[in-house]
N, C-alpha and C. Protein backbone atom coordinates (compact mmCIF):
# COMPACT_ATOMS: atom_id res chain seq x y z
N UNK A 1 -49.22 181.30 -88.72
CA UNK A 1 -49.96 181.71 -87.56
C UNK A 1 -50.70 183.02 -87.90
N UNK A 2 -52.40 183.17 -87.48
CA UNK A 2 -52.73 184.22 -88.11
C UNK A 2 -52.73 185.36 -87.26
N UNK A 3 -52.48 186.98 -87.94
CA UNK A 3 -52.22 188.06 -86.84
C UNK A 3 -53.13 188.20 -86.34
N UNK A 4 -53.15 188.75 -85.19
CA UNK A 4 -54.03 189.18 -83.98
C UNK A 4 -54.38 190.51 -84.90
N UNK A 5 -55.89 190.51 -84.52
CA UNK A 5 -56.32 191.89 -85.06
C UNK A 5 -55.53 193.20 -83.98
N UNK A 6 -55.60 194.24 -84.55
CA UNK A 6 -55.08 195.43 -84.15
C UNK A 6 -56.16 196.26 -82.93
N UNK A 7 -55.40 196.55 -81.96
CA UNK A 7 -56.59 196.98 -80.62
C UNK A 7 -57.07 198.49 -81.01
N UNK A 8 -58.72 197.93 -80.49
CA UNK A 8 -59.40 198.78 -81.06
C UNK A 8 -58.83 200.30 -80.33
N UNK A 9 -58.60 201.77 -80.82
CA UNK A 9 -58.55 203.06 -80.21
C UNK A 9 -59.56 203.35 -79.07
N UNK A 10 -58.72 202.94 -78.29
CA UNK A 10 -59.53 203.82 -76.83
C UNK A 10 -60.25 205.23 -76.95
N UNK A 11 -61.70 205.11 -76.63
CA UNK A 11 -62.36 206.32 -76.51
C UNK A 11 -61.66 207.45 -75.57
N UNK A 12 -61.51 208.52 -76.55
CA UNK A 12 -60.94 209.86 -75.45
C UNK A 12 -61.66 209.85 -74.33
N UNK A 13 -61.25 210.28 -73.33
CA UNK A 13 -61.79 210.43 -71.81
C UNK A 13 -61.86 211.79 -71.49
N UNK A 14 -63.30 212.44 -71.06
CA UNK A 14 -62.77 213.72 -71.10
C UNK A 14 -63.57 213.69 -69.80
N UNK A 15 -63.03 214.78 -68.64
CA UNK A 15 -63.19 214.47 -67.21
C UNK A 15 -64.79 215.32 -67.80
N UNK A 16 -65.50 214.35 -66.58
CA UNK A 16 -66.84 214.64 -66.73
C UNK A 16 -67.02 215.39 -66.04
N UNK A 17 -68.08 216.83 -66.55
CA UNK A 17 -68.62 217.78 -65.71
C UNK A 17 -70.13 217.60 -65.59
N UNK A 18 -69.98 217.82 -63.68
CA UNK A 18 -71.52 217.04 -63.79
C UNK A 18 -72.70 218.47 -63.44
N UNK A 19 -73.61 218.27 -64.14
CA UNK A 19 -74.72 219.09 -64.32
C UNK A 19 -76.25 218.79 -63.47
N UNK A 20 -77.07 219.64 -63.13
CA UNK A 20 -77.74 219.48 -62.55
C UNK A 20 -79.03 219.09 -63.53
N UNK A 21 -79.87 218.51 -64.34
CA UNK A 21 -81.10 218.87 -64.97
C UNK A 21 -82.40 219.04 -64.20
N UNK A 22 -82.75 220.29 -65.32
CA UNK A 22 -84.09 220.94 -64.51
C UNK A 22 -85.02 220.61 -65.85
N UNK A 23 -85.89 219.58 -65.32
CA UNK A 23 -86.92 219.11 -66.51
C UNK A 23 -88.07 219.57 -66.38
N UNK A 24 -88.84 220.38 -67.00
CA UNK A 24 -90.11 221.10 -66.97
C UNK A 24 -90.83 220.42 -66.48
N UNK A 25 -91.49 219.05 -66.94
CA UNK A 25 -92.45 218.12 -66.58
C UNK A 25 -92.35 217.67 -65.65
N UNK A 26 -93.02 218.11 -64.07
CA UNK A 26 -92.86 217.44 -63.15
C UNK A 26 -92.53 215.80 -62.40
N UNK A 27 -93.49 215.25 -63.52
CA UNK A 27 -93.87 214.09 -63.30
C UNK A 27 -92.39 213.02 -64.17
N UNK A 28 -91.44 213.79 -64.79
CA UNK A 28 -90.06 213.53 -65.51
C UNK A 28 -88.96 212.37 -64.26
N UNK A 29 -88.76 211.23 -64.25
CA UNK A 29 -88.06 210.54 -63.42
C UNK A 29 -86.47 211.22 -63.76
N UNK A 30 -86.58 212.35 -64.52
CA UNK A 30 -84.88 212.88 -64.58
C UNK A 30 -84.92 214.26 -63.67
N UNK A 31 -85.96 214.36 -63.11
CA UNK A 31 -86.31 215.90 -62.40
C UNK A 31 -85.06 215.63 -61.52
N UNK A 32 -84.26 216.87 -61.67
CA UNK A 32 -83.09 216.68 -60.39
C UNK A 32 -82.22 215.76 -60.06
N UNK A 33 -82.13 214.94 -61.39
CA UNK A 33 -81.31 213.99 -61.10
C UNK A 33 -80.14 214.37 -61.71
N UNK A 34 -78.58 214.18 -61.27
CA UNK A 34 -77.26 214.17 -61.81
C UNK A 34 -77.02 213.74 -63.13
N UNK A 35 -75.94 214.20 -63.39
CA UNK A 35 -75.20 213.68 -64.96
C UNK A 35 -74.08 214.70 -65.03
N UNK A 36 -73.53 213.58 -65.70
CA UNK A 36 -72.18 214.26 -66.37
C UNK A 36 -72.47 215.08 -68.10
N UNK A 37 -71.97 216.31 -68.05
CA UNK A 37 -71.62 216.76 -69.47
C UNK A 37 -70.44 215.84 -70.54
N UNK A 38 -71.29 215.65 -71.53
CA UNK A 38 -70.27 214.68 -72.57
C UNK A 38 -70.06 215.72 -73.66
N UNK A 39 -70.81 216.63 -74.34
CA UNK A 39 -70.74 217.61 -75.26
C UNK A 39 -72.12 218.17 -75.64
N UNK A 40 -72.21 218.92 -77.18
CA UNK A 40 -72.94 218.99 -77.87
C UNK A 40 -73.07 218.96 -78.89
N UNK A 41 -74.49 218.57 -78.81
CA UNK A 41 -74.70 217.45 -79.87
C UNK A 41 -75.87 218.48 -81.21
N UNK A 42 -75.25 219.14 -82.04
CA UNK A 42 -76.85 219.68 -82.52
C UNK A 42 -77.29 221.23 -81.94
N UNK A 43 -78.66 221.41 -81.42
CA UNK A 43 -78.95 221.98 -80.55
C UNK A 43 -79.36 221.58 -79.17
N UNK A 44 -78.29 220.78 -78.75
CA UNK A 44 -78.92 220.05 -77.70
C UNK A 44 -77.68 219.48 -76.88
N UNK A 45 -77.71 219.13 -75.63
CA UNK A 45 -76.34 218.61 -74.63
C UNK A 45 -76.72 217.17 -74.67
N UNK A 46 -75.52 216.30 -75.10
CA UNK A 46 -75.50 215.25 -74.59
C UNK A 46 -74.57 214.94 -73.37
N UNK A 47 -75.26 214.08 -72.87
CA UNK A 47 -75.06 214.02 -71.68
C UNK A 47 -75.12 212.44 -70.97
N UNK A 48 -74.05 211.91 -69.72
CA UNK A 48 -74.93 210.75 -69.47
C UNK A 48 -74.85 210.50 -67.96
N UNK A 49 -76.13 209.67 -67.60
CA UNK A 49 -76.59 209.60 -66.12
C UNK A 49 -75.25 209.18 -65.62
N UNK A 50 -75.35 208.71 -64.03
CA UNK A 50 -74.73 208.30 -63.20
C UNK A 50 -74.35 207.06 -63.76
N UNK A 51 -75.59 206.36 -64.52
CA UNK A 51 -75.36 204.79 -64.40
C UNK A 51 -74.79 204.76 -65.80
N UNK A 52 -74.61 205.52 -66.49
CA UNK A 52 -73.67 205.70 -67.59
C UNK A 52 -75.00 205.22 -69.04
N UNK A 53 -76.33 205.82 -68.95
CA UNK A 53 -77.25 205.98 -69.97
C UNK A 53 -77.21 207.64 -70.57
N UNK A 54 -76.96 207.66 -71.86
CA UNK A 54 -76.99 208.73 -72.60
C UNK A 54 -78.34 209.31 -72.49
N UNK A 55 -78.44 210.83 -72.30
CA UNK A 55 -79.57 211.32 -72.74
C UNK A 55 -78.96 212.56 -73.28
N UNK A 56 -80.19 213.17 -74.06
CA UNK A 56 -80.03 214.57 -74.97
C UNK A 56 -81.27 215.28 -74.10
N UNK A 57 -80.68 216.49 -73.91
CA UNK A 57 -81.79 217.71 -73.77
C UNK A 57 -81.47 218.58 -74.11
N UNK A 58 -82.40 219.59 -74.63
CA UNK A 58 -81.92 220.88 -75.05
C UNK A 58 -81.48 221.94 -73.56
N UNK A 59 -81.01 222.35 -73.66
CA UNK A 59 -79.97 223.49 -72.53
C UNK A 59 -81.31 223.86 -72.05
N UNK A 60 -82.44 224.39 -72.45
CA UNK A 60 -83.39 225.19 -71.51
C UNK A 60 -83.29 224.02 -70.66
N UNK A 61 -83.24 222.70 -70.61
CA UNK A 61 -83.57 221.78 -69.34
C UNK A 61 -82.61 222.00 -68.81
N UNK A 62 -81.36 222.16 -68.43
CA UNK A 62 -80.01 222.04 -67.85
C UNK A 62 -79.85 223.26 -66.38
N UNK A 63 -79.36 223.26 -65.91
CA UNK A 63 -78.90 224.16 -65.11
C UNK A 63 -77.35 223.56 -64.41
N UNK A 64 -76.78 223.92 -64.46
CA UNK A 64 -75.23 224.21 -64.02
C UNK A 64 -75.49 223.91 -62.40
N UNK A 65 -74.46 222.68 -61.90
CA UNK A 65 -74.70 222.82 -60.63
C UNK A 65 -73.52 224.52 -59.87
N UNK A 66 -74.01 224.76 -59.21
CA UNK A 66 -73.72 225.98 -58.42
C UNK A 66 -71.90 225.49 -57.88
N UNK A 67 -71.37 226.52 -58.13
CA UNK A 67 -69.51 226.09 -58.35
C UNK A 67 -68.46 225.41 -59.29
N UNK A 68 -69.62 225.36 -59.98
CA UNK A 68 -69.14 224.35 -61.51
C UNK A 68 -68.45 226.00 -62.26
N UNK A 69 -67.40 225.69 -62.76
CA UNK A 69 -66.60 226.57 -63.70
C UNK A 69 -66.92 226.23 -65.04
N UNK A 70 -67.47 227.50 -65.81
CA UNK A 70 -68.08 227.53 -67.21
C UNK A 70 -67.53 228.68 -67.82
N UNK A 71 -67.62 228.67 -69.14
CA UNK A 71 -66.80 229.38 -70.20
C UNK A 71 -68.06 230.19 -71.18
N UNK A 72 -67.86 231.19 -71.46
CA UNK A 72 -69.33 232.35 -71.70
C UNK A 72 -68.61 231.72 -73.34
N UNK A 73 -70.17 231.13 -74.02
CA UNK A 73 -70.04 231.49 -75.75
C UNK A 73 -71.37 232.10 -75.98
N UNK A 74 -70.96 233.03 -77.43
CA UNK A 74 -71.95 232.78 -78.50
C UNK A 74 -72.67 234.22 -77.56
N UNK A 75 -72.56 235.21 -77.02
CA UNK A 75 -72.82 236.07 -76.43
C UNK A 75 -73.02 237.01 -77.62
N UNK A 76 -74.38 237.66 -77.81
CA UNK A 76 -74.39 238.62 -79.04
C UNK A 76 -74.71 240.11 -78.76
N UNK A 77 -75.23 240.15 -77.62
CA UNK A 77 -75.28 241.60 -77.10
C UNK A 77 -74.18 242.11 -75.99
N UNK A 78 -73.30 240.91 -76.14
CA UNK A 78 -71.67 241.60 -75.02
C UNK A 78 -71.00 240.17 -75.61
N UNK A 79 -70.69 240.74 -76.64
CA UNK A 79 -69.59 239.59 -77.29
C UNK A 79 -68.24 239.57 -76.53
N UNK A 80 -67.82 240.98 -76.43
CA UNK A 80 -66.78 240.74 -75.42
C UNK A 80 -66.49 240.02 -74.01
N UNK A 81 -67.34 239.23 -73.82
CA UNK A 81 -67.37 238.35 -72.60
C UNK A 81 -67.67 237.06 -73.17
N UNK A 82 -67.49 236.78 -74.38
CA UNK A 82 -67.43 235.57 -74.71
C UNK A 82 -65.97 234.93 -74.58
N UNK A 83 -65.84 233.74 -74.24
CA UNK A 83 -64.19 233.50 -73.88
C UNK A 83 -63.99 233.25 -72.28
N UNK A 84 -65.01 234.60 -71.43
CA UNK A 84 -64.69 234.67 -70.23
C UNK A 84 -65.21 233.45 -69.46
N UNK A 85 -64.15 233.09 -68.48
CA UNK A 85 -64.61 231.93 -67.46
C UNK A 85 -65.00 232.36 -65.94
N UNK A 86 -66.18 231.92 -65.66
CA UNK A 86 -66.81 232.39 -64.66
C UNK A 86 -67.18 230.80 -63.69
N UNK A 87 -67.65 231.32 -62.33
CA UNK A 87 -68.38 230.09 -61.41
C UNK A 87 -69.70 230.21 -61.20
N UNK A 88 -70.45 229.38 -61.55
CA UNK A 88 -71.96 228.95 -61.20
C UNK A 88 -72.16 229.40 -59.59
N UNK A 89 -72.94 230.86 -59.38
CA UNK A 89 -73.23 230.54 -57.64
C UNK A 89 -75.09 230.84 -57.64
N UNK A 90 -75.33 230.56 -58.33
CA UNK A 90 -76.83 230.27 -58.42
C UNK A 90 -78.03 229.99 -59.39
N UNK A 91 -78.96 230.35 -59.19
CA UNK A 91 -80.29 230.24 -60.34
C UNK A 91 -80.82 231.65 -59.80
N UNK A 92 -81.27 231.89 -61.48
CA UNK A 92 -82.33 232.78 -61.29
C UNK A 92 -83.98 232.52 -61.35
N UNK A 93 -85.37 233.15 -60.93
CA UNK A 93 -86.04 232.69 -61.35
C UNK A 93 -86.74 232.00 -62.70
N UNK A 94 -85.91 232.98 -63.39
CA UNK A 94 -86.36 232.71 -64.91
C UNK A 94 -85.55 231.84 -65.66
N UNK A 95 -84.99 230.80 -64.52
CA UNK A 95 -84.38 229.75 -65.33
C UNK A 95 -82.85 229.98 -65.77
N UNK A 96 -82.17 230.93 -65.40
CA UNK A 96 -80.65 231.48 -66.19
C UNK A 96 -80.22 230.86 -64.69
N UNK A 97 -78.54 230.66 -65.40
CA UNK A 97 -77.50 230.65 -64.63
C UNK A 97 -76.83 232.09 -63.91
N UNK A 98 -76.97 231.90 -62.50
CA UNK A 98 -75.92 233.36 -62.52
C UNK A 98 -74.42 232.75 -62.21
N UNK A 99 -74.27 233.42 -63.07
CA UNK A 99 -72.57 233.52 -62.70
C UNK A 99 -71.68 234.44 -62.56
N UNK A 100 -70.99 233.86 -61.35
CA UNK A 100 -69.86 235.19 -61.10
C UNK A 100 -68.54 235.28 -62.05
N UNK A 101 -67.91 236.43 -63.03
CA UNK A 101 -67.12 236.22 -63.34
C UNK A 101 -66.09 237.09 -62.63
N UNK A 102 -65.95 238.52 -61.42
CA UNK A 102 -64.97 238.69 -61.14
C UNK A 102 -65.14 239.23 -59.67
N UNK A 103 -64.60 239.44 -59.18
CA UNK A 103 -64.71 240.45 -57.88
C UNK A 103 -66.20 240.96 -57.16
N UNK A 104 -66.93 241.43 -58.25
CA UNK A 104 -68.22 242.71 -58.43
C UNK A 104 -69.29 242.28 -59.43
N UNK A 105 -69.35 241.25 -60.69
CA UNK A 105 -70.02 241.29 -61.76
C UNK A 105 -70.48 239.37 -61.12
N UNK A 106 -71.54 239.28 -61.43
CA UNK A 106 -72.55 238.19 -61.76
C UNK A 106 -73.24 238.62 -63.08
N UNK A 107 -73.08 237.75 -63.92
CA UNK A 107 -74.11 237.85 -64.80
C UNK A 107 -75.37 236.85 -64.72
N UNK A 108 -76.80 236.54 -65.21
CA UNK A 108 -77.46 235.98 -65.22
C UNK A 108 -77.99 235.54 -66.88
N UNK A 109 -77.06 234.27 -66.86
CA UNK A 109 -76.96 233.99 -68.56
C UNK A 109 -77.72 232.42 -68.96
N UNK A 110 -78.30 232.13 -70.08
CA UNK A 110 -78.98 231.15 -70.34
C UNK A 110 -77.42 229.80 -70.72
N UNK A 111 -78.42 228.76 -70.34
CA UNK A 111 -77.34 227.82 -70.30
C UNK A 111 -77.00 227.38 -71.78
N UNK A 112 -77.31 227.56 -72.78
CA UNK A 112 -76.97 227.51 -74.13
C UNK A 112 -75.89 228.27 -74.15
N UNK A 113 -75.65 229.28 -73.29
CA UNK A 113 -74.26 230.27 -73.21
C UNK A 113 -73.30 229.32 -72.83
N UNK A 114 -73.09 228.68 -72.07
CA UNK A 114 -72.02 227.71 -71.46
C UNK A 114 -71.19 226.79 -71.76
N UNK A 115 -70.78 226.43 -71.76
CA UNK A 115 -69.58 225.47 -71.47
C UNK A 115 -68.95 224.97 -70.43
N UNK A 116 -68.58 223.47 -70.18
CA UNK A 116 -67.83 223.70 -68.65
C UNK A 116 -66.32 224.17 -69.40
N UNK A 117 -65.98 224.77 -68.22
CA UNK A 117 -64.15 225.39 -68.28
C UNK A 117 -63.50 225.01 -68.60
């Protein structure tokens, strides 16, 4: 009797954090539309829609939806706040995330800084 092949390894599951994208090109059918964070890929977030289609953008498109918990990297002019975990409570004009990390401090940091928590 011949063996049953061996079951394939289940893809890790990692709880999806969902992101807002902000696509320059108006006329973009992803303007404002949802997605989950899957990682990164490169210089760039992969990521996938609602309906479970992969896309890549580079972080300038991204913006953090507002209450989403993110983790500061790669900080070179206040390295010491790299590590720190903060909450998304807005946008700035110029495209940064602000985030609150304590009591008194918001910073206003580019989303290439981020991580979800």
């Amino acid at each position: 009797q011949p063996k049953k092949p061996a079951p394939k390894p289940r893809p890790t599951t990692v709880k999806p954090t969902t992101v807002n994208l902000q696509v320059i090109d108006k006329r973009s059918p992803l303007r404002g539309a949802n997605c989950s964070y899957v990682g990164v890929d490169g210089d760039g977030f992969s990521l996938a829609l609602t309906d479970g289609t992969p896309v890549k953008l580079i972080p300038e498109k991204v913006l953090w939806i507002v209450g989403t918990r993110v983790r500061i990297t790669g900080l070179v002019g206040k390295p010491e706040l790299n590590g720190t975990i903060g909450t998304v409570n807005g946008w700035a004009e110029n495209g940064r995330n602000l985030v609150h990390i304590d009591s008194c401090t918001t910073l206003s940091l580019q989303t290439a800084n981020l991580r979800p928590a």
